[in-house]
PDB file of N, CA and C in Angstrom:
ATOM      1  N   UNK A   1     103.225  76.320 148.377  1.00  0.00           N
ATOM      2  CA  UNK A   1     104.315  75.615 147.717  1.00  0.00           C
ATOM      3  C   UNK A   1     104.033  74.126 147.719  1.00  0.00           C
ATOM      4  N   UNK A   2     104.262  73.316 146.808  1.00  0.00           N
ATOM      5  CA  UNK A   2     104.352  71.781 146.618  1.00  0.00           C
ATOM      6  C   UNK A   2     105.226  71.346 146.364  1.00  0.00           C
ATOM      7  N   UNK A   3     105.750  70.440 146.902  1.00  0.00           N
ATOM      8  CA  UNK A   3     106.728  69.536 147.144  1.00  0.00           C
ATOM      9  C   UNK A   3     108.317  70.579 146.536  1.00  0.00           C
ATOM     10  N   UNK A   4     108.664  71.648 147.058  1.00  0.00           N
ATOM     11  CA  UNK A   4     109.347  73.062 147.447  1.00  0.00           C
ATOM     12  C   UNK A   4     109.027  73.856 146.007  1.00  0.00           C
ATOM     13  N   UNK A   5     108.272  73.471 145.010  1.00  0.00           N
ATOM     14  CA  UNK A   5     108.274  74.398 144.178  1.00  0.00           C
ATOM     15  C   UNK A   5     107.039  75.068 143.821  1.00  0.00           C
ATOM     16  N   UNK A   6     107.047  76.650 143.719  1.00  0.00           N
ATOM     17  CA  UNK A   6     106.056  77.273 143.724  1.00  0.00           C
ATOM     18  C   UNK A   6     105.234  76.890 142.204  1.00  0.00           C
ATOM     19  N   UNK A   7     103.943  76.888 142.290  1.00  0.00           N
ATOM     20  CA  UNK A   7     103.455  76.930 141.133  1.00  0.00           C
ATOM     21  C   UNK A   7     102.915  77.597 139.775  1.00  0.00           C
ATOM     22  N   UNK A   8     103.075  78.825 140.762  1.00  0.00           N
ATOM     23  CA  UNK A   8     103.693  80.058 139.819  1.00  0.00           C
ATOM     24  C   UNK A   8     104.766  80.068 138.789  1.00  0.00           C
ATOM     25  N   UNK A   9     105.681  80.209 139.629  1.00  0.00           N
ATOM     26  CA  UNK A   9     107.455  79.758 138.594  1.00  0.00           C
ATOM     27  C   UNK A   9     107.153  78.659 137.868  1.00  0.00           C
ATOM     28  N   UNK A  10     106.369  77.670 138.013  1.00  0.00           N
ATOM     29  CA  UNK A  10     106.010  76.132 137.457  1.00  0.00           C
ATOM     30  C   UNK A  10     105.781  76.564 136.459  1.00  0.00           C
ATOM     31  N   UNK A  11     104.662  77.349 136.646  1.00  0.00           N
ATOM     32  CA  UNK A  11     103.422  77.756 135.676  1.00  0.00           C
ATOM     33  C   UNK A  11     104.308  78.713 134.591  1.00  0.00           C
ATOM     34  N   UNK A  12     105.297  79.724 135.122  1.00  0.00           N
ATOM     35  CA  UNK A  12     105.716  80.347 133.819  1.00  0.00           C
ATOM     36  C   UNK A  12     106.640  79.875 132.869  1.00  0.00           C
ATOM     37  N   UNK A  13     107.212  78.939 133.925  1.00  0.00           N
ATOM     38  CA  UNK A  13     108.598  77.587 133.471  1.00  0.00           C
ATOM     39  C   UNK A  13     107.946  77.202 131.746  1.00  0.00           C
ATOM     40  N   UNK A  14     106.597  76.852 132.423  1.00  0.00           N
ATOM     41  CA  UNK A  14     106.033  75.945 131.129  1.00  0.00           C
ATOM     42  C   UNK A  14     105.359  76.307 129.933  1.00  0.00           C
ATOM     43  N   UNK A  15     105.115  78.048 130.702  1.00  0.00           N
ATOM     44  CA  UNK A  15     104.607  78.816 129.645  1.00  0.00           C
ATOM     45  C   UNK A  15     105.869  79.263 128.660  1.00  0.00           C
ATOM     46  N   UNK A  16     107.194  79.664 128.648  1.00  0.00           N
ATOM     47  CA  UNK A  16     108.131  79.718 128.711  1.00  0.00           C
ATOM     48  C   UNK A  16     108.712  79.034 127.476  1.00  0.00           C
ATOM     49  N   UNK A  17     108.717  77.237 127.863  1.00  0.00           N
ATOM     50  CA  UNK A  17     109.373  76.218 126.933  1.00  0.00           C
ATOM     51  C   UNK A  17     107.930  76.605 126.244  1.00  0.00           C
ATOM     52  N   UNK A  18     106.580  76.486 126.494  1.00  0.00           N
ATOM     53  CA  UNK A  18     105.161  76.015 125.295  1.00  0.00           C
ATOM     54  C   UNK A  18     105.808  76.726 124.054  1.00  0.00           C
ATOM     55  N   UNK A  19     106.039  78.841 124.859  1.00  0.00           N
ATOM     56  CA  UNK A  19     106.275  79.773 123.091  1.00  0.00           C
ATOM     57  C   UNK A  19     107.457  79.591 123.034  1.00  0.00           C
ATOM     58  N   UNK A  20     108.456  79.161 123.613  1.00  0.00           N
ATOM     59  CA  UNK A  20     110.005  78.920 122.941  1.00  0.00           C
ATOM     60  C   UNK A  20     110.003  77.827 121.688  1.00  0.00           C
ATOM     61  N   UNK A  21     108.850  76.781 122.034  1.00  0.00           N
ATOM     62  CA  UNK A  21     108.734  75.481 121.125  1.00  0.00           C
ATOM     63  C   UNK A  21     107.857  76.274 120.185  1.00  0.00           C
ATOM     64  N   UNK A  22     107.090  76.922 120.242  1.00  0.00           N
ATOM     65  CA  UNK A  22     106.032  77.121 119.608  1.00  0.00           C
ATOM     66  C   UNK A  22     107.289  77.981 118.252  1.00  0.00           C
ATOM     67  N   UNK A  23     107.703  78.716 118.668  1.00  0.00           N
ATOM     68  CA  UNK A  23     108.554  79.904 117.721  1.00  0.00           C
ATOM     69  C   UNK A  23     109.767  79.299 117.171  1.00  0.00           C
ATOM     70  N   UNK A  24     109.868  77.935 117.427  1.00  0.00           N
ATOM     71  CA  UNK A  24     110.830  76.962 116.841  1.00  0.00           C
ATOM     72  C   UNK A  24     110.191  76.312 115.681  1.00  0.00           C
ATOM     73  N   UNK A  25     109.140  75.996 116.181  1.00  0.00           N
ATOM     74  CA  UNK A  25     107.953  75.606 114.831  1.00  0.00           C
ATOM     75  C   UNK A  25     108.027  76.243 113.817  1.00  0.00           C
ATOM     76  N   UNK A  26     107.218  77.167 114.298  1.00  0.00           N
ATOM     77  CA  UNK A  26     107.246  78.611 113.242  1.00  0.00           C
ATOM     78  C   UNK A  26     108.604  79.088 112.245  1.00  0.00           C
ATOM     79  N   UNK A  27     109.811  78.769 113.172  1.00  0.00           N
ATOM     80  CA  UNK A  27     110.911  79.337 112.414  1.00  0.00           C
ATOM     81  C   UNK A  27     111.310  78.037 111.837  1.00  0.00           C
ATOM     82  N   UNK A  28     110.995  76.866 111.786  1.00  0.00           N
ATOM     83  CA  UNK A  28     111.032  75.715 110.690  1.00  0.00           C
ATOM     84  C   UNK A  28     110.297  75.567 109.739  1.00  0.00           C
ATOM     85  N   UNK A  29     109.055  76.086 110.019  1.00  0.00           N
ATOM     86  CA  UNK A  29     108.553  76.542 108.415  1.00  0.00           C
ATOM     87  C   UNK A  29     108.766  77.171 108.011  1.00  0.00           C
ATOM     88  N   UNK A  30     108.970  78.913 108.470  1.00  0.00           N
ATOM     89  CA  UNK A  30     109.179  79.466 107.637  1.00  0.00           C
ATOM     90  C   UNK A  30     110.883  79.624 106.203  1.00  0.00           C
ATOM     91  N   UNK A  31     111.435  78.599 107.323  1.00  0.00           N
ATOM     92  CA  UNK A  31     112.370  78.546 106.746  1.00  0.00           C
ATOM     93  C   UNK A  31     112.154  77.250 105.488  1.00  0.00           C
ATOM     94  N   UNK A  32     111.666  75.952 105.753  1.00  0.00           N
ATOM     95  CA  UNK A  32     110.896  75.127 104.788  1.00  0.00           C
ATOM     96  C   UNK A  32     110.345  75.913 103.972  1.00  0.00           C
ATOM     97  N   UNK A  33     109.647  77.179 104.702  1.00  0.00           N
ATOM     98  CA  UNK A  33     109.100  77.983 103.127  1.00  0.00           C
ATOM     99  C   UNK A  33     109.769  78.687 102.169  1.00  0.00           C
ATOM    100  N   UNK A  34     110.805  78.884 102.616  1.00  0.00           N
ATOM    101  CA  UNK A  34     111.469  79.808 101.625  1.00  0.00           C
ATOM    102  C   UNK A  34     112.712  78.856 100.529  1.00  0.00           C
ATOM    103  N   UNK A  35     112.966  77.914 101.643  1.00  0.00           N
ATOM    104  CA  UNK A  35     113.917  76.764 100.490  1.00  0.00           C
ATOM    105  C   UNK A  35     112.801  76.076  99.488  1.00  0.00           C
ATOM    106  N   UNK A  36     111.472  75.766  99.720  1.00  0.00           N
ATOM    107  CA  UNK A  36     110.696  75.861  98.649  1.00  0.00           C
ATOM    108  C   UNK A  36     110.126  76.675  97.667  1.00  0.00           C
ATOM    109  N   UNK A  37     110.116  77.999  98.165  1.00  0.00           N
ATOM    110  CA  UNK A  37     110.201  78.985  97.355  1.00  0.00           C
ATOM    111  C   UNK A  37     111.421  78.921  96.115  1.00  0.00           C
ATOM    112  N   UNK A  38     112.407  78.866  96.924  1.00  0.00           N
ATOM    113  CA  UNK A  38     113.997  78.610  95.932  1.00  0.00           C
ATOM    114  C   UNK A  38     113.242  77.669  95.060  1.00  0.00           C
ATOM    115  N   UNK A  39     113.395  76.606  95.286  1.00  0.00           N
ATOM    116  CA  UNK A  39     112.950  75.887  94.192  1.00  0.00           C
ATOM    117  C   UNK A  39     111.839  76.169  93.520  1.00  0.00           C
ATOM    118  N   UNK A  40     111.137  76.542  93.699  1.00  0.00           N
ATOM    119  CA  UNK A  40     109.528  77.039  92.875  1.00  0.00           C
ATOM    120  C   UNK A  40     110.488  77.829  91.984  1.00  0.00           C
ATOM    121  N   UNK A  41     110.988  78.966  92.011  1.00  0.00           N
ATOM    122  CA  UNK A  41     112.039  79.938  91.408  1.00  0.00           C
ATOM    123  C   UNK A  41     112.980  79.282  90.493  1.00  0.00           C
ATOM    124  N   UNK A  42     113.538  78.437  90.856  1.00  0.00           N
ATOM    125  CA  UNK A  42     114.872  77.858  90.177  1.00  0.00           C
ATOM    126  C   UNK A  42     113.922  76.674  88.838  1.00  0.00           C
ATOM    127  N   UNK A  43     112.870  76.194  89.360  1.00  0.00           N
ATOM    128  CA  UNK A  43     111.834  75.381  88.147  1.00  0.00           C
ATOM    129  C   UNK A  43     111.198  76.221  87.437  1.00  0.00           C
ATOM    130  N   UNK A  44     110.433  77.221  88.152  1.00  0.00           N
ATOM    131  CA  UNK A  44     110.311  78.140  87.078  1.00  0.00           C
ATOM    132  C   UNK A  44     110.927  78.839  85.799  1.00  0.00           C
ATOM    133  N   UNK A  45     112.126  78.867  86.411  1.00  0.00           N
ATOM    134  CA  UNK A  45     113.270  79.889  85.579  1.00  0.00           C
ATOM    135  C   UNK A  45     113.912  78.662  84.338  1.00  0.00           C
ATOM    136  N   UNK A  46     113.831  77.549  85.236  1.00  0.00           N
ATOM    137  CA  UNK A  46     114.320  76.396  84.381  1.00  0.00           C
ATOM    138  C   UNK A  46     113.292  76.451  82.873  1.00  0.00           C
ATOM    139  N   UNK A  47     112.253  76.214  83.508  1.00  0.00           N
ATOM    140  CA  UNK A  47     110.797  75.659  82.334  1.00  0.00           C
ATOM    141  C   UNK A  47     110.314  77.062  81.613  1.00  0.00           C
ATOM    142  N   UNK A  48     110.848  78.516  81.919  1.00  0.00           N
ATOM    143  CA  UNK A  48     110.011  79.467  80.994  1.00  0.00           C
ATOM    144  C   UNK A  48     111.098  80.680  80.803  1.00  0.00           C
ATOM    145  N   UNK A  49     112.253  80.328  81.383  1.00  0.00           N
ATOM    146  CA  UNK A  49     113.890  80.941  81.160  1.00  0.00           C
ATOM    147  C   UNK A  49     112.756  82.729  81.030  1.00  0.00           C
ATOM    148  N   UNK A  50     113.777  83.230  80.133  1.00  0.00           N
ATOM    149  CA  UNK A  50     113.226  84.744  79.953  1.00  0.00           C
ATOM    150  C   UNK A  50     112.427  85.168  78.574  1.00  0.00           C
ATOM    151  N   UNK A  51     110.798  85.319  79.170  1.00  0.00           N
ATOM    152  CA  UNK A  51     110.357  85.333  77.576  1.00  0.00           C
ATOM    153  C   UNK A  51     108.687  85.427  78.367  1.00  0.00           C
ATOM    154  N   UNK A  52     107.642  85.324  77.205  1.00  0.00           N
ATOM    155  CA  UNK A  52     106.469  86.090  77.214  1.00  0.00           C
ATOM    156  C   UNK A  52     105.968  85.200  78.641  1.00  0.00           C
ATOM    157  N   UNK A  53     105.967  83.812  78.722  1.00  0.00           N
ATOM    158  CA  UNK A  53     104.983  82.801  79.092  1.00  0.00           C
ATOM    159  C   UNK A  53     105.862  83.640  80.849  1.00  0.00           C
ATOM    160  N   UNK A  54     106.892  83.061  81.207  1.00  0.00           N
ATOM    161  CA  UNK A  54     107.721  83.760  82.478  1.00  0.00           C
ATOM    162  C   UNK A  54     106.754  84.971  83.291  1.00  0.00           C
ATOM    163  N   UNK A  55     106.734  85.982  82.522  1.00  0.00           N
ATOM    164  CA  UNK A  55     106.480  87.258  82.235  1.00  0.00           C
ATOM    165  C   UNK A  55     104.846  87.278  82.935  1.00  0.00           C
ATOM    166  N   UNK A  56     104.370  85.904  82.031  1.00  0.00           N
ATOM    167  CA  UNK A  56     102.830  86.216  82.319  1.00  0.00           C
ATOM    168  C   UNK A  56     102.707  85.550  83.693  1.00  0.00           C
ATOM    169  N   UNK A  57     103.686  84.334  83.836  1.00  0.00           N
ATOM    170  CA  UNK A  57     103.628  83.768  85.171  1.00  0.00           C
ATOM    171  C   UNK A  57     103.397  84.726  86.398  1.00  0.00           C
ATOM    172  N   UNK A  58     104.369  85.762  86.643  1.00  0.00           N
ATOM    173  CA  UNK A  58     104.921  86.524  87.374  1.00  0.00           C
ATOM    174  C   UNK A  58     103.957  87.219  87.495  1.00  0.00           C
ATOM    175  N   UNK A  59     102.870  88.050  86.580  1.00  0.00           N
ATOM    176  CA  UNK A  59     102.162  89.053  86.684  1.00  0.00           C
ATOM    177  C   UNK A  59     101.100  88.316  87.346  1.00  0.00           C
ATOM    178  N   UNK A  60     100.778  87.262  87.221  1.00  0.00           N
ATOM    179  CA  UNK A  60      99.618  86.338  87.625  1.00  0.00           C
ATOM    180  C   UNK A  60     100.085  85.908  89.233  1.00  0.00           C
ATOM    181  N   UNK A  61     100.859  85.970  89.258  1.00  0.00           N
ATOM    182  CA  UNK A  61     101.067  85.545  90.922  1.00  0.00           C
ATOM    183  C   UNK A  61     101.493  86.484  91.756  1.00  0.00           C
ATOM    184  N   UNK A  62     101.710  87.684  91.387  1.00  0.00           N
ATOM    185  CA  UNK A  62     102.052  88.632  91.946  1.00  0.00           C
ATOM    186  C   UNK A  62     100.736  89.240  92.753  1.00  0.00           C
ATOM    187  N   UNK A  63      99.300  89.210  92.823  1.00  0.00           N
ATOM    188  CA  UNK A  63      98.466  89.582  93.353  1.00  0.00           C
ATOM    189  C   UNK A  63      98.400  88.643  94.779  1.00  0.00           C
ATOM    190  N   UNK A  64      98.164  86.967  94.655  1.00  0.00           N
ATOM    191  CA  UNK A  64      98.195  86.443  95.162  1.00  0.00           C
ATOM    192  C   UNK A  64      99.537  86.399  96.824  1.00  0.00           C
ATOM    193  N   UNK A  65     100.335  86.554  95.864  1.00  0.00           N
ATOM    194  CA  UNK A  65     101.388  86.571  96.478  1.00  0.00           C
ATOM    195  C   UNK A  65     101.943  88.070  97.672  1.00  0.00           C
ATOM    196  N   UNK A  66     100.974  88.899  97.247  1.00  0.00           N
ATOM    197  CA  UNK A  66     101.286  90.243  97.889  1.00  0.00           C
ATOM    198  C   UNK A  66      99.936  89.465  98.945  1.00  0.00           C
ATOM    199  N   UNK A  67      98.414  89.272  98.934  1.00  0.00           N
ATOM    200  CA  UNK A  67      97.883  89.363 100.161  1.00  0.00           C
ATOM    201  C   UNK A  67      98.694  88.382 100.909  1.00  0.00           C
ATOM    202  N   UNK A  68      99.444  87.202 101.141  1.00  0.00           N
ATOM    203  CA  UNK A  68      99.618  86.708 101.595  1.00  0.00           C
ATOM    204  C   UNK A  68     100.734  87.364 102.389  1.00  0.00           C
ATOM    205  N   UNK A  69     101.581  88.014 101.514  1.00  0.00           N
ATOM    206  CA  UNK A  69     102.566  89.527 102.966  1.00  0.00           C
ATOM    207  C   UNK A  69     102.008  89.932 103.398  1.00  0.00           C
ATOM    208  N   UNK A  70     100.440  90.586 102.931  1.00  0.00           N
ATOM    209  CA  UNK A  70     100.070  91.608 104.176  1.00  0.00           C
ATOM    210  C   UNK A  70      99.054  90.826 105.256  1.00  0.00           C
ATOM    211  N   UNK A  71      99.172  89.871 104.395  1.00  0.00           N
ATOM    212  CA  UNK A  71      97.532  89.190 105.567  1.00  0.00           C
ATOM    213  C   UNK A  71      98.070  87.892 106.573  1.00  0.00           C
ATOM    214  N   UNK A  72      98.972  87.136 105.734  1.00  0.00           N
ATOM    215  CA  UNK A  72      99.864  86.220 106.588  1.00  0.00           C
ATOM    216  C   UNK A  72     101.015  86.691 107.192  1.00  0.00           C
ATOM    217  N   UNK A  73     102.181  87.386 106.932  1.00  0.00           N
ATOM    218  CA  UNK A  73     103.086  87.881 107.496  1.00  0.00           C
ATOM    219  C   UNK A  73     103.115  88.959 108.189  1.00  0.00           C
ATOM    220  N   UNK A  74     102.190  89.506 107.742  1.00  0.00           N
ATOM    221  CA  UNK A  74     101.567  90.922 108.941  1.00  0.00           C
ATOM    222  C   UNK A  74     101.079  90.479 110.040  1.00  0.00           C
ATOM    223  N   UNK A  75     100.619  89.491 110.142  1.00  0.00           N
ATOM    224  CA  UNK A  75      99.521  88.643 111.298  1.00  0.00           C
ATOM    225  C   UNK A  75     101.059  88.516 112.261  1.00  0.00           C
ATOM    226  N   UNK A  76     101.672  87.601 111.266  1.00  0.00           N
ATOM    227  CA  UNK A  76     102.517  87.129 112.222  1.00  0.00           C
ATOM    228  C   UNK A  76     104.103  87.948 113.371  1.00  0.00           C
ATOM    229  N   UNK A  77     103.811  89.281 112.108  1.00  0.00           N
ATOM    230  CA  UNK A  77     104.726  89.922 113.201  1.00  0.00           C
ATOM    231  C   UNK A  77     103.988  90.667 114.180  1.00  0.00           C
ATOM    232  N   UNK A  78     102.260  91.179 114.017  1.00  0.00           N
ATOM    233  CA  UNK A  78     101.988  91.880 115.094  1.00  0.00           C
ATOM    234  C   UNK A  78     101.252  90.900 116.044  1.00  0.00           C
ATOM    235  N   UNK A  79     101.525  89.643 115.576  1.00  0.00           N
ATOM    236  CA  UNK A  79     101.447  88.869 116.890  1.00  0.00           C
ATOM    237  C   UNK A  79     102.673  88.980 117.534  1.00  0.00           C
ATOM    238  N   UNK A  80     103.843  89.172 117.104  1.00  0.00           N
ATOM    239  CA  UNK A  80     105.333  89.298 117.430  1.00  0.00           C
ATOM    240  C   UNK A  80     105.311  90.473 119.128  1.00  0.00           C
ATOM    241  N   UNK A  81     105.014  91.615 118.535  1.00  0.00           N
ATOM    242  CA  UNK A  81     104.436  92.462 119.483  1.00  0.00           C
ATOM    243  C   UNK A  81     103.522  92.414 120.907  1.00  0.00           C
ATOM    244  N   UNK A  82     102.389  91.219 120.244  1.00  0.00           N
ATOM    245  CA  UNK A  82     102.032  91.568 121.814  1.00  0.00           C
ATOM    246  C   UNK A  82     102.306  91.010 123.105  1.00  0.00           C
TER     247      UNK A  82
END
């Protein structure tokens, strides 16, 4: 023990706040990501309303946009797990 506190308990104290901060991070972007998403959505819809060009937008980002669920958001929940 040092100066009465074990350094164990120290040690998990700090491991503790590191992923509590760490998953505060994380849940500020992801939330930054999705109010930018809104807007990506709401400019989009503004500049190509409902019609061919929209249409082609959507089909074109829809590939992109799926690896990034399975390869970024998959990562991040089965890091969730361990």
């Amino acid at each position: 023990m040092e100066n009465g506190i074990d350094t164990a308990t120290a040690t998990t104290s700090e491991n503790q706040q590191r992923v509590t901060r760490s998953a505060g991070i994380v849940s500020i972007v992801v939330m930054a990501s999705r109010l930018l998403g809104l807007v990506r959505e709401r400019v989009i819809a503004h500049y190509f309303a409902a019609g061919i060009d929209g249409d082609a937008f959507y089909a074109a980002f829809r590939i992109p946009n799926l690896m990034r669920d399975l390869f970024g958001e998959g990562a991040l929940s089965k890091a969730n797990e361990i």
